[in-house]
PDB file of N, CA and C in Angstrom:
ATOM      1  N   UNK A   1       0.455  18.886   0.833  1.00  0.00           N
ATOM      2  CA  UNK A   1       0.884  17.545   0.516  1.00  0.00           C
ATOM      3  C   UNK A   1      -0.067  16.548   1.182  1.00  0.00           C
ATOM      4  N   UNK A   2      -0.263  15.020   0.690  1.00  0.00           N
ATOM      5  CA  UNK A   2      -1.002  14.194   1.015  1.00  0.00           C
ATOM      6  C   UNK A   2      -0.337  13.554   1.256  1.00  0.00           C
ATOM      7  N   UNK A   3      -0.959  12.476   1.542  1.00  0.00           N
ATOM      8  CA  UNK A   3       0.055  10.983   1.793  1.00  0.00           C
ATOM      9  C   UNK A   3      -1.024  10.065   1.475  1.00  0.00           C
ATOM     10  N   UNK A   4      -1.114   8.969   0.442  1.00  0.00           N
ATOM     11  CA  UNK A   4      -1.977   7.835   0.932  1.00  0.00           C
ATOM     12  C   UNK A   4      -1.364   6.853   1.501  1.00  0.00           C
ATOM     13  N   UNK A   5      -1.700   6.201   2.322  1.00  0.00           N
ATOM     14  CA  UNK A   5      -1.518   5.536   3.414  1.00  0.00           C
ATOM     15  C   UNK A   5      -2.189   3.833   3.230  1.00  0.00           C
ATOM     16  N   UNK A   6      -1.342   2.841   3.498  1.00  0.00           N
ATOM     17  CA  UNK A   6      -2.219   1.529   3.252  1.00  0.00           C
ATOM     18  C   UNK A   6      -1.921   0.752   3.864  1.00  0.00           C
ATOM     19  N   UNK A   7      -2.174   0.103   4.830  1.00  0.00           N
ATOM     20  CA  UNK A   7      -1.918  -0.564   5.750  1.00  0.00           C
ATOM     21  C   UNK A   7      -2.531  -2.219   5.687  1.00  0.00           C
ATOM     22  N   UNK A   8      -1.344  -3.196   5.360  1.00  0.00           N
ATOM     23  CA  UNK A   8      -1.559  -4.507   4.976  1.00  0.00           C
ATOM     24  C   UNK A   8      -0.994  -5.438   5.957  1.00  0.00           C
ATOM     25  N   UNK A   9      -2.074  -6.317   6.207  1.00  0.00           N
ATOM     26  CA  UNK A   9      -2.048  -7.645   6.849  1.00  0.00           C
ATOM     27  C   UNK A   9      -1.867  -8.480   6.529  1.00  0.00           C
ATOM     28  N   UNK A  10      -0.351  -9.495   6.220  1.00  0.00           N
ATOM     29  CA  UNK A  10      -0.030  -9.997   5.784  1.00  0.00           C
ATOM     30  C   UNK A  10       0.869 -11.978   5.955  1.00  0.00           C
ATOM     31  N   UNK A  11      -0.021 -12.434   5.457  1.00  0.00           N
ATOM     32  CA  UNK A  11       0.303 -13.955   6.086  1.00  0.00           C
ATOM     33  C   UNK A  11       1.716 -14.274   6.687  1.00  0.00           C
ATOM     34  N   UNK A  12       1.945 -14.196   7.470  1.00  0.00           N
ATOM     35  CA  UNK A  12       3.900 -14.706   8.391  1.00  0.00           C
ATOM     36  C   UNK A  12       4.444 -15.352   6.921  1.00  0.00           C
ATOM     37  N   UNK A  13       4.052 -16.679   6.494  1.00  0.00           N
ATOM     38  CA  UNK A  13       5.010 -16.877   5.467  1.00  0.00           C
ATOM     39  C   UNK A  13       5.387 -16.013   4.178  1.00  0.00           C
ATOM     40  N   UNK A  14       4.251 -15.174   4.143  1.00  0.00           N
ATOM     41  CA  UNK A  14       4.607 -14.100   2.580  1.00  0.00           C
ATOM     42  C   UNK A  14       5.440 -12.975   2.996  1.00  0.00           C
ATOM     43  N   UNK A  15       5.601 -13.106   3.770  1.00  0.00           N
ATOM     44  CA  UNK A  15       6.197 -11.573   4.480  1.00  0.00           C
ATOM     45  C   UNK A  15       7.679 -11.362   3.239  1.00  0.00           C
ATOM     46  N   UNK A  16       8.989 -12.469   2.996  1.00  0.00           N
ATOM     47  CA  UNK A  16       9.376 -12.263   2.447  1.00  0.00           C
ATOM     48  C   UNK A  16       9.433 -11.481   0.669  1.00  0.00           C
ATOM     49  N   UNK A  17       8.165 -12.173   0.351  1.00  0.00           N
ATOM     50  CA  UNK A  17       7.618 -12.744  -0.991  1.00  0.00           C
ATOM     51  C   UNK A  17       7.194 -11.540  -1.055  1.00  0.00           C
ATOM     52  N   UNK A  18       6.334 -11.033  -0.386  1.00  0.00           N
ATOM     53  CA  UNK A  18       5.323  -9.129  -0.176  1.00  0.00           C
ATOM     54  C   UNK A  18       6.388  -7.920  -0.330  1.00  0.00           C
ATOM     55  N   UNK A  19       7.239  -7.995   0.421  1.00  0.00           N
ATOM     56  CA  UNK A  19       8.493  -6.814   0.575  1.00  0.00           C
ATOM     57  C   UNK A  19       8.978  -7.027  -1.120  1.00  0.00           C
ATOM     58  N   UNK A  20       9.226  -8.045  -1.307  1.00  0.00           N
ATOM     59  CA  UNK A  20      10.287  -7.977  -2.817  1.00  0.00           C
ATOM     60  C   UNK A  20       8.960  -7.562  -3.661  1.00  0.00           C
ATOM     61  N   UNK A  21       7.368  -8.027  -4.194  1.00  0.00           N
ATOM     62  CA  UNK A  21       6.202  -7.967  -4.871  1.00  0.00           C
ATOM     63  C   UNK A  21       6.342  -6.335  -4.552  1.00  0.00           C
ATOM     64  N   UNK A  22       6.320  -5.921  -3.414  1.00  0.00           N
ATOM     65  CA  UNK A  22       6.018  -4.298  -3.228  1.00  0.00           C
ATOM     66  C   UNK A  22       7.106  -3.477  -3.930  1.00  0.00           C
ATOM     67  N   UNK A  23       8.057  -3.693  -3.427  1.00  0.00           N
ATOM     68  CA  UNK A  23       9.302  -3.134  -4.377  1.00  0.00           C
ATOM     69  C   UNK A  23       9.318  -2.966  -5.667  1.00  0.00           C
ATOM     70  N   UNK A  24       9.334  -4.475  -6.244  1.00  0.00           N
ATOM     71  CA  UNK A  24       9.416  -4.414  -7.765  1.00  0.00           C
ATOM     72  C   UNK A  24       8.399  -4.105  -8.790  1.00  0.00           C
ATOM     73  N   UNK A  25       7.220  -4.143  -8.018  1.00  0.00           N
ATOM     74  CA  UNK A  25       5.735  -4.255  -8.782  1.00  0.00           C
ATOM     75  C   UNK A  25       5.065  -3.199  -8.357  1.00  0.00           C
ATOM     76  N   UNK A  26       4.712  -3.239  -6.781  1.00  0.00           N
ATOM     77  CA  UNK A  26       3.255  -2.256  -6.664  1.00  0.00           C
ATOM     78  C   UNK A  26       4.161  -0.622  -6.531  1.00  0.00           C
ATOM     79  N   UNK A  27       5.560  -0.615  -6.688  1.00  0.00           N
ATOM     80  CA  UNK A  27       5.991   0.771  -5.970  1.00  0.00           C
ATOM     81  C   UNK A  27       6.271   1.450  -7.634  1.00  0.00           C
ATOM     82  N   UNK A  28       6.895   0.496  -8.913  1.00  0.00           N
ATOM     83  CA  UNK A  28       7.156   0.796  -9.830  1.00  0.00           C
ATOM     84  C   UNK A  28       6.041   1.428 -10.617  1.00  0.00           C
ATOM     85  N   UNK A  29       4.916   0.403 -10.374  1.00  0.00           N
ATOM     86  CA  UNK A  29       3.099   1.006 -10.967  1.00  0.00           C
ATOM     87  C   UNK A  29       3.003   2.116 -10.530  1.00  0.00           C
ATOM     88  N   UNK A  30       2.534   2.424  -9.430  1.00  0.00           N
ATOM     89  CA  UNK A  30       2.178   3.566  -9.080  1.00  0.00           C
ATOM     90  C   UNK A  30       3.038   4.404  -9.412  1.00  0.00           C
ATOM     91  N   UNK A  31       4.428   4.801  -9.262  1.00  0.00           N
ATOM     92  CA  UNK A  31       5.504   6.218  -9.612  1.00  0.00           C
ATOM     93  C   UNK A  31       4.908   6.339 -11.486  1.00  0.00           C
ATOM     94  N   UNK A  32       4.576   4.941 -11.955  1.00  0.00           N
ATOM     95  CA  UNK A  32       4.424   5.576 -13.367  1.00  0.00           C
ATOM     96  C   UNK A  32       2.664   5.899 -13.493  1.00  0.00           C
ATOM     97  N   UNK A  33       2.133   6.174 -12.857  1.00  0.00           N
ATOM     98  CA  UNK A  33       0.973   7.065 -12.630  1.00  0.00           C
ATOM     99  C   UNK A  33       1.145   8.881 -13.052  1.00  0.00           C
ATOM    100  N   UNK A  34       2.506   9.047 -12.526  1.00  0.00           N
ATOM    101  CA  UNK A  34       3.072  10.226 -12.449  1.00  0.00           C
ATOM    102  C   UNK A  34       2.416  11.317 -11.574  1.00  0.00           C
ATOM    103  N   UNK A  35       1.487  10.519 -10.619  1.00  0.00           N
ATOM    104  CA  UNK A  35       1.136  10.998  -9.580  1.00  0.00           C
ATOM    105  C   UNK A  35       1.563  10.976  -8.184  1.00  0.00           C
ATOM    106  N   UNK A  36       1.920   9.594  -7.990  1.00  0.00           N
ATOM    107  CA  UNK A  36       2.387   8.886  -6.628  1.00  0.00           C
ATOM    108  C   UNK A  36       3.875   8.887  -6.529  1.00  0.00           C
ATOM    109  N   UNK A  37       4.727  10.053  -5.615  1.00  0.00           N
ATOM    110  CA  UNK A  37       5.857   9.870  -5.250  1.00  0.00           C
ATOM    111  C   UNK A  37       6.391   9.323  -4.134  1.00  0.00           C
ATOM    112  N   UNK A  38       7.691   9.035  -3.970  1.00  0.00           N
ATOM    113  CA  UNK A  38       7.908   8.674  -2.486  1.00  0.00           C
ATOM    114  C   UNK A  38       7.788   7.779  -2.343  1.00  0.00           C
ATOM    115  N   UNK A  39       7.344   6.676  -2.784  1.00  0.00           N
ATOM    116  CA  UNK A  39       6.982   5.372  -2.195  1.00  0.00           C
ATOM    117  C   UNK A  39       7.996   4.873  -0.528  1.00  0.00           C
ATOM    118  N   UNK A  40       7.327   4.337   0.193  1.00  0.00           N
ATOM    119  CA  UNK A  40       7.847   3.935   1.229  1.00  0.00           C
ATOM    120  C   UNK A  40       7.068   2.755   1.768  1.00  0.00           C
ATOM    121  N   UNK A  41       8.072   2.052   2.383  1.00  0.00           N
ATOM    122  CA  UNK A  41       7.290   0.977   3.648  1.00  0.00           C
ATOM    123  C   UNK A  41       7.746   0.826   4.447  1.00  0.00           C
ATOM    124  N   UNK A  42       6.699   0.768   5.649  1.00  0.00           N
ATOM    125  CA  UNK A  42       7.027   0.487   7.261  1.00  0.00           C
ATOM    126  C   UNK A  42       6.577  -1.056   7.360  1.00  0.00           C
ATOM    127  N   UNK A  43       7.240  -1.541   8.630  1.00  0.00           N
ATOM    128  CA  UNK A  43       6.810  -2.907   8.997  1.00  0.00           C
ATOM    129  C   UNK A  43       6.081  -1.989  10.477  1.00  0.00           C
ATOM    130  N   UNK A  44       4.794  -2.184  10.592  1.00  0.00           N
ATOM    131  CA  UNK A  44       4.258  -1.622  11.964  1.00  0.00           C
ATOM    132  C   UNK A  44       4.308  -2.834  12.674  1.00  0.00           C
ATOM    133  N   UNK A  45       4.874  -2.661  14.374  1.00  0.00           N
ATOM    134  CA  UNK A  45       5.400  -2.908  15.273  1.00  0.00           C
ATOM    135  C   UNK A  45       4.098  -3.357  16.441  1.00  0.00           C
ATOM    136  N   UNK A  46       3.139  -4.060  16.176  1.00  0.00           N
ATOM    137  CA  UNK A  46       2.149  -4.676  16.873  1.00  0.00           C
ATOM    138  C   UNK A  46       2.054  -5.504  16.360  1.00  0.00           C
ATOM    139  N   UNK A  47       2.118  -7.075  17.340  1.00  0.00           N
ATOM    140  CA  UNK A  47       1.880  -8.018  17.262  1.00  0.00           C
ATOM    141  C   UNK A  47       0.660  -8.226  16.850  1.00  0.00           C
ATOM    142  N   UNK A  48       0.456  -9.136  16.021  1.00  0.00           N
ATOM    143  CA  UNK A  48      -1.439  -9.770  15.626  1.00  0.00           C
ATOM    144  C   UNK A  48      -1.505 -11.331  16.099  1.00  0.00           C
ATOM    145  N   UNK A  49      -2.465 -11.025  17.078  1.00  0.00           N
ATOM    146  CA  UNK A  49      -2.831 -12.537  17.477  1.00  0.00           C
ATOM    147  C   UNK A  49      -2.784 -13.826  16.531  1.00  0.00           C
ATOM    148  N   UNK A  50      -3.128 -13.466  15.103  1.00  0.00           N
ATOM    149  CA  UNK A  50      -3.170 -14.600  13.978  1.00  0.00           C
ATOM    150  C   UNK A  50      -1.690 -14.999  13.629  1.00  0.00           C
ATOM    151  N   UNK A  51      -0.973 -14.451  14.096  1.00  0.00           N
ATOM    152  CA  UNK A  51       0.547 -14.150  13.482  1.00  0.00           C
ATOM    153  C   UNK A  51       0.781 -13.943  12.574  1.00  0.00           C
ATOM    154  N   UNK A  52      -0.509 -12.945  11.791  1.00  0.00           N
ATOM    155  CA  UNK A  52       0.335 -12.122  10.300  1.00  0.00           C
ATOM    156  C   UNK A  52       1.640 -10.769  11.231  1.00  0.00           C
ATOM    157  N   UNK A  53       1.645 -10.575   9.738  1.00  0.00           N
ATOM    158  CA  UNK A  53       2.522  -9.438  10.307  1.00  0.00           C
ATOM    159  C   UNK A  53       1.900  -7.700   9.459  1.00  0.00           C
ATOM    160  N   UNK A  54       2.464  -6.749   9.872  1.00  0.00           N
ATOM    161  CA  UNK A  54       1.313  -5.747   9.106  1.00  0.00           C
ATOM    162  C   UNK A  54       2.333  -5.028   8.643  1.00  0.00           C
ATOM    163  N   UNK A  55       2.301  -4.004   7.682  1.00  0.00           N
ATOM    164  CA  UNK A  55       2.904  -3.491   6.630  1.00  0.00           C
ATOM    165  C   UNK A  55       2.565  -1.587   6.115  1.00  0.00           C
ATOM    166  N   UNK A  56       2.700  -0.975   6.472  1.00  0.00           N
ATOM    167  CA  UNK A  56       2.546   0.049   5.788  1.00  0.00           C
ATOM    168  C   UNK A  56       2.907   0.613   4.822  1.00  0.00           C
ATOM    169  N   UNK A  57       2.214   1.261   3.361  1.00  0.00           N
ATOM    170  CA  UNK A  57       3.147   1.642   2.549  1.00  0.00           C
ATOM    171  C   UNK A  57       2.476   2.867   1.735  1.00  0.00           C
ATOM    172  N   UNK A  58       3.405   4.026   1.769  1.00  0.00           N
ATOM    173  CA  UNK A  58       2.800   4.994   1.214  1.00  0.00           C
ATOM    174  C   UNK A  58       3.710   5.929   0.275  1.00  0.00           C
ATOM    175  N   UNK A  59       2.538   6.644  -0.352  1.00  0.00           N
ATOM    176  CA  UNK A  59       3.194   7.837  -1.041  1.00  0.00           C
ATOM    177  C   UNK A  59       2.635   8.860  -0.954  1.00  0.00           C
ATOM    178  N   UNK A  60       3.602   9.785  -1.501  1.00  0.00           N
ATOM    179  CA  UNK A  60       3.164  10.835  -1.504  1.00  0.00           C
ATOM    180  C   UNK A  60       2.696  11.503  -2.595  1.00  0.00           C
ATOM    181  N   UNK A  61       1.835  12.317  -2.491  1.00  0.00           N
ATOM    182  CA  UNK A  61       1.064  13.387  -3.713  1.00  0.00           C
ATOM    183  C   UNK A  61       0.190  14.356  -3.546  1.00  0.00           C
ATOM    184  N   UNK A  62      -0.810  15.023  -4.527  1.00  0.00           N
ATOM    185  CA  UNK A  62      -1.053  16.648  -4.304  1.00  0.00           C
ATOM    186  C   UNK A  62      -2.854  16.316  -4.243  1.00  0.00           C
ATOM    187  N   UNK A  63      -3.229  16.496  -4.432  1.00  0.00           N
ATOM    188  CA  UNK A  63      -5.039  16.484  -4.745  1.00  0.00           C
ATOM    189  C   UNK A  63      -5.394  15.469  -6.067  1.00  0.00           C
ATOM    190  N   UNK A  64      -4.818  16.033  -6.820  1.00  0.00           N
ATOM    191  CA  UNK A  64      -4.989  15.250  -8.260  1.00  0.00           C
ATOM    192  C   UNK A  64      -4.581  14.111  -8.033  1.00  0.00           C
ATOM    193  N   UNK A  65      -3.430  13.491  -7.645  1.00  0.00           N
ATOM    194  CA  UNK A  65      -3.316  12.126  -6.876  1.00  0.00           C
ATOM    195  C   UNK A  65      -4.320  11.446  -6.260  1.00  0.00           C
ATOM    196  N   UNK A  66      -4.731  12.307  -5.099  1.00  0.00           N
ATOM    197  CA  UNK A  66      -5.628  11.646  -4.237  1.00  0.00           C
ATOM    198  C   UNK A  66      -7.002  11.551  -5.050  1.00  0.00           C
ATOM    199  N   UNK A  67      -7.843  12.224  -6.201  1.00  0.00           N
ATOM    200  CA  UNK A  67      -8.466  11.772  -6.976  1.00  0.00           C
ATOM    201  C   UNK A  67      -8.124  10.747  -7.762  1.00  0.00           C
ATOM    202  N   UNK A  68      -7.410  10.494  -8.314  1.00  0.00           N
ATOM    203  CA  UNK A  68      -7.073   9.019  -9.146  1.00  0.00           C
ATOM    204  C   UNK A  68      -6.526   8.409  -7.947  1.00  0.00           C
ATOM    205  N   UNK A  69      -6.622   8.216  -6.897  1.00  0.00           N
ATOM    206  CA  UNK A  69      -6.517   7.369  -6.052  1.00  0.00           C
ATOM    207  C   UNK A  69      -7.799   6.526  -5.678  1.00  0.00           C
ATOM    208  N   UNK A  70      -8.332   7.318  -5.207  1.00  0.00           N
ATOM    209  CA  UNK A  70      -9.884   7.438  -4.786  1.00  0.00           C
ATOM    210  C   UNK A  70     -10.911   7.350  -6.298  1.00  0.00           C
ATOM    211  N   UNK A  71     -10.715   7.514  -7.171  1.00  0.00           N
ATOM    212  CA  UNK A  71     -11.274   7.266  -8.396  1.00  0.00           C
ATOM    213  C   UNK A  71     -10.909   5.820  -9.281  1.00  0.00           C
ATOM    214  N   UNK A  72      -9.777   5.245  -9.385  1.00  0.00           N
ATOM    215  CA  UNK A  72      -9.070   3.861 -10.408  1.00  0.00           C
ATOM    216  C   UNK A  72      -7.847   3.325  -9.094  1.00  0.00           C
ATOM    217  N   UNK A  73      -7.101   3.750  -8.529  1.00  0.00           N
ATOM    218  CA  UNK A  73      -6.001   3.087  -8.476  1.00  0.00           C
ATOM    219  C   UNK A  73      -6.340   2.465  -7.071  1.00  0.00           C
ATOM    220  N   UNK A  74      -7.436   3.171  -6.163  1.00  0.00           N
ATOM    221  CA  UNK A  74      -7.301   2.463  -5.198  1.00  0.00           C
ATOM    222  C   UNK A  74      -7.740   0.886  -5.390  1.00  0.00           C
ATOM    223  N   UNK A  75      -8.863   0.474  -6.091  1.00  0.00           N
ATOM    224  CA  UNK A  75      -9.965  -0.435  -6.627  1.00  0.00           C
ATOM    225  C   UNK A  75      -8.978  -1.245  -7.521  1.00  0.00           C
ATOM    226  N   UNK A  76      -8.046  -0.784  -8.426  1.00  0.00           N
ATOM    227  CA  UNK A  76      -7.241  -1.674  -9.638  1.00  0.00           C
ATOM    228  C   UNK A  76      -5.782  -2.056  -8.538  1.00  0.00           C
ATOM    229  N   UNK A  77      -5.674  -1.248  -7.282  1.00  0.00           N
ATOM    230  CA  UNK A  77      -4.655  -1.609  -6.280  1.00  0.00           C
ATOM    231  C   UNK A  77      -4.901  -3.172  -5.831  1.00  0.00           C
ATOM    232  N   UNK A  78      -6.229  -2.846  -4.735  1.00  0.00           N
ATOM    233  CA  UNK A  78      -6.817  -4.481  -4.388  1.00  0.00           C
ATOM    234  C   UNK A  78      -7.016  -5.531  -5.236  1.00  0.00           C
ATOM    235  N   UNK A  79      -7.489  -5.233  -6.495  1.00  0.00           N
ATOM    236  CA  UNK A  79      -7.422  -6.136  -7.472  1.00  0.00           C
ATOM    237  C   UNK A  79      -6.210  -7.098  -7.668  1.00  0.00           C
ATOM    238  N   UNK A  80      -5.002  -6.234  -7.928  1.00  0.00           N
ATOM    239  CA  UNK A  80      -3.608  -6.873  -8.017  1.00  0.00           C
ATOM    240  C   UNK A  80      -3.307  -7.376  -7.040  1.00  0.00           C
ATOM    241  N   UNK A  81      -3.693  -7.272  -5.699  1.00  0.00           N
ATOM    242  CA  UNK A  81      -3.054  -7.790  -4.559  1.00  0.00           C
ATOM    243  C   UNK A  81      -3.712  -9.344  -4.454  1.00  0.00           C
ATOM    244  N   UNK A  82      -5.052  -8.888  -4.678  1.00  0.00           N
ATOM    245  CA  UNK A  82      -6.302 -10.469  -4.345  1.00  0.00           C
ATOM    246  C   UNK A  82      -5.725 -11.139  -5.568  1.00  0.00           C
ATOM    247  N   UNK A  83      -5.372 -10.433  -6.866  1.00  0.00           N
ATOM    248  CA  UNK A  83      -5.090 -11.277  -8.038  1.00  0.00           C
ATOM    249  C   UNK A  83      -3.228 -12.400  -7.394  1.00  0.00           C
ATOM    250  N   UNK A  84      -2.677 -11.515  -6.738  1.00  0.00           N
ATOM    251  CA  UNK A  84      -1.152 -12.154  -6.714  1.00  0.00           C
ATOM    252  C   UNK A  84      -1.389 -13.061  -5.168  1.00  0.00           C
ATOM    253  N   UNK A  85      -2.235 -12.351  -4.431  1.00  0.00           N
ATOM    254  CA  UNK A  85      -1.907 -12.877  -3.141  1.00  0.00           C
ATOM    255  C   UNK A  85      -3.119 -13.472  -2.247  1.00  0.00           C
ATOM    256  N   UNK A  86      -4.659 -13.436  -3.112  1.00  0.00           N
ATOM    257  CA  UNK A  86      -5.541 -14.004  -2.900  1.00  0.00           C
ATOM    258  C   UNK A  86      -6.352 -13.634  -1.048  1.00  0.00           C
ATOM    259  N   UNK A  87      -6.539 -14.009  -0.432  1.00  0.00           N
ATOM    260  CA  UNK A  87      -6.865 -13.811   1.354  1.00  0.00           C
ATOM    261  C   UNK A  87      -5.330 -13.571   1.830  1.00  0.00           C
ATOM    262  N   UNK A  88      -4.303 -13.752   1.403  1.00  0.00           N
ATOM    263  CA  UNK A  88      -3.126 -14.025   2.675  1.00  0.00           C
ATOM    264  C   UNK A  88      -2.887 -12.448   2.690  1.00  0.00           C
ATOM    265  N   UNK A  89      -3.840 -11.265   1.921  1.00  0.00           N
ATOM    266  CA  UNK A  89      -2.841 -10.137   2.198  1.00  0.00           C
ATOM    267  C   UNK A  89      -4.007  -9.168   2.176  1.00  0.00           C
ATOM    268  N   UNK A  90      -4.132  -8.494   2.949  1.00  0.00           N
ATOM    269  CA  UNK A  90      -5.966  -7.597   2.939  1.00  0.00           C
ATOM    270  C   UNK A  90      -5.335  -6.105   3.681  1.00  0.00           C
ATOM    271  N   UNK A  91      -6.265  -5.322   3.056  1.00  0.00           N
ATOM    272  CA  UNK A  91      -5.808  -4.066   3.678  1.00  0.00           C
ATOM    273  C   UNK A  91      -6.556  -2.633   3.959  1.00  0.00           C
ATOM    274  N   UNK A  92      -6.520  -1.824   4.198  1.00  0.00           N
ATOM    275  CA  UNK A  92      -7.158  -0.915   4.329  1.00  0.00           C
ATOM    276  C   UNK A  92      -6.626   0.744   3.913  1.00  0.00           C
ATOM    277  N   UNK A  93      -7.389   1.676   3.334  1.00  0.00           N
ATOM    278  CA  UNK A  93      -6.649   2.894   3.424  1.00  0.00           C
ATOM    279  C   UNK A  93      -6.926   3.980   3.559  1.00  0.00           C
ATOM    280  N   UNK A  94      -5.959   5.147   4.186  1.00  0.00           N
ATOM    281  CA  UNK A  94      -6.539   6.314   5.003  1.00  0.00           C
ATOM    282  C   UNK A  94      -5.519   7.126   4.006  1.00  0.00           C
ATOM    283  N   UNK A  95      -6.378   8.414   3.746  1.00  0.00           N
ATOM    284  CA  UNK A  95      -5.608   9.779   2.870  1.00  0.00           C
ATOM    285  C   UNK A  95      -4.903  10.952   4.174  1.00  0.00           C
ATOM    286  N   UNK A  96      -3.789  11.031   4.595  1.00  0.00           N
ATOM    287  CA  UNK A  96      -3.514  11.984   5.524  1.00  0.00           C
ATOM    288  C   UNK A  96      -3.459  13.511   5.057  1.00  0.00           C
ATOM    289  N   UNK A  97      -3.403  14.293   5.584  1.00  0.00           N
ATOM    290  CA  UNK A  97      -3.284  15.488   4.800  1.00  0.00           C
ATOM    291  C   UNK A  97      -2.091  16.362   5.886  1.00  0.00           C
ATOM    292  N   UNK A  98      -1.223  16.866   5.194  1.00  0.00           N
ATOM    293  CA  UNK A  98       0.059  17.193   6.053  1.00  0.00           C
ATOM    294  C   UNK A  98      -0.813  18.920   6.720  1.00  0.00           C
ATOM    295  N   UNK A  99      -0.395  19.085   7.619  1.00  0.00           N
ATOM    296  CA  UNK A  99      -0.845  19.992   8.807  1.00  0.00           C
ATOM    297  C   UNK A  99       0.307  20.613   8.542  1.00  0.00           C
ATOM    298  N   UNK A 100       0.614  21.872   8.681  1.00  0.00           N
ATOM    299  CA  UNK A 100       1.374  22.626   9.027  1.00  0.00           C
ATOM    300  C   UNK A 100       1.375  23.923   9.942  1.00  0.00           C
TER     301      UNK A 100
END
């Protein structure tokens, strides 16, 4: 199992506006990929000097995921975010791979 992993920095006032956008929009897209399960989000728990606030949100999936991740969805991901949320929301992302 994988996990992609995305970790967003996000302006103090959108914070509301981001949680409901993630829910209804970026968690619904991706499950109909029929790759990306699980969707989840964390609020990570370190203060940022700017006073955004930061966001984690991931899913889960197998290899073939993490290729159309890493191939269209990561690139058409940022797109939608800069398209809805312009600078107030930037992010970064790491592929985990479950250890057993």
């Amino acid at each position: 199992m994988y996990i992609i992993n995305t970790t967003y920095a996000v302006s103090a006032s959108l914070c509301n506006e981001w949680k409901k956008w993630v829910s209804q929009t970026l968690f619904p897209a991706m499950i109909r990929t029929g790759q990306l399960t699980a969707p989840r989000m964390f609020k990570v728990m370190v203060a940022n000097e700017n006073g955004d606030e930061s966001f984690c949100v991931q899913f889960e999936t197998d290899i073939e995921g993490v290729r159309l991740w890493k191939s269209d969805l990561e690139e058409q991901t940022k797109k939608l975010i800069s398209d809805t949320f312009g600078l107030s929301v930037i992010g970064f992302s790491t592929i985990l791979k479950e250890v057993k």
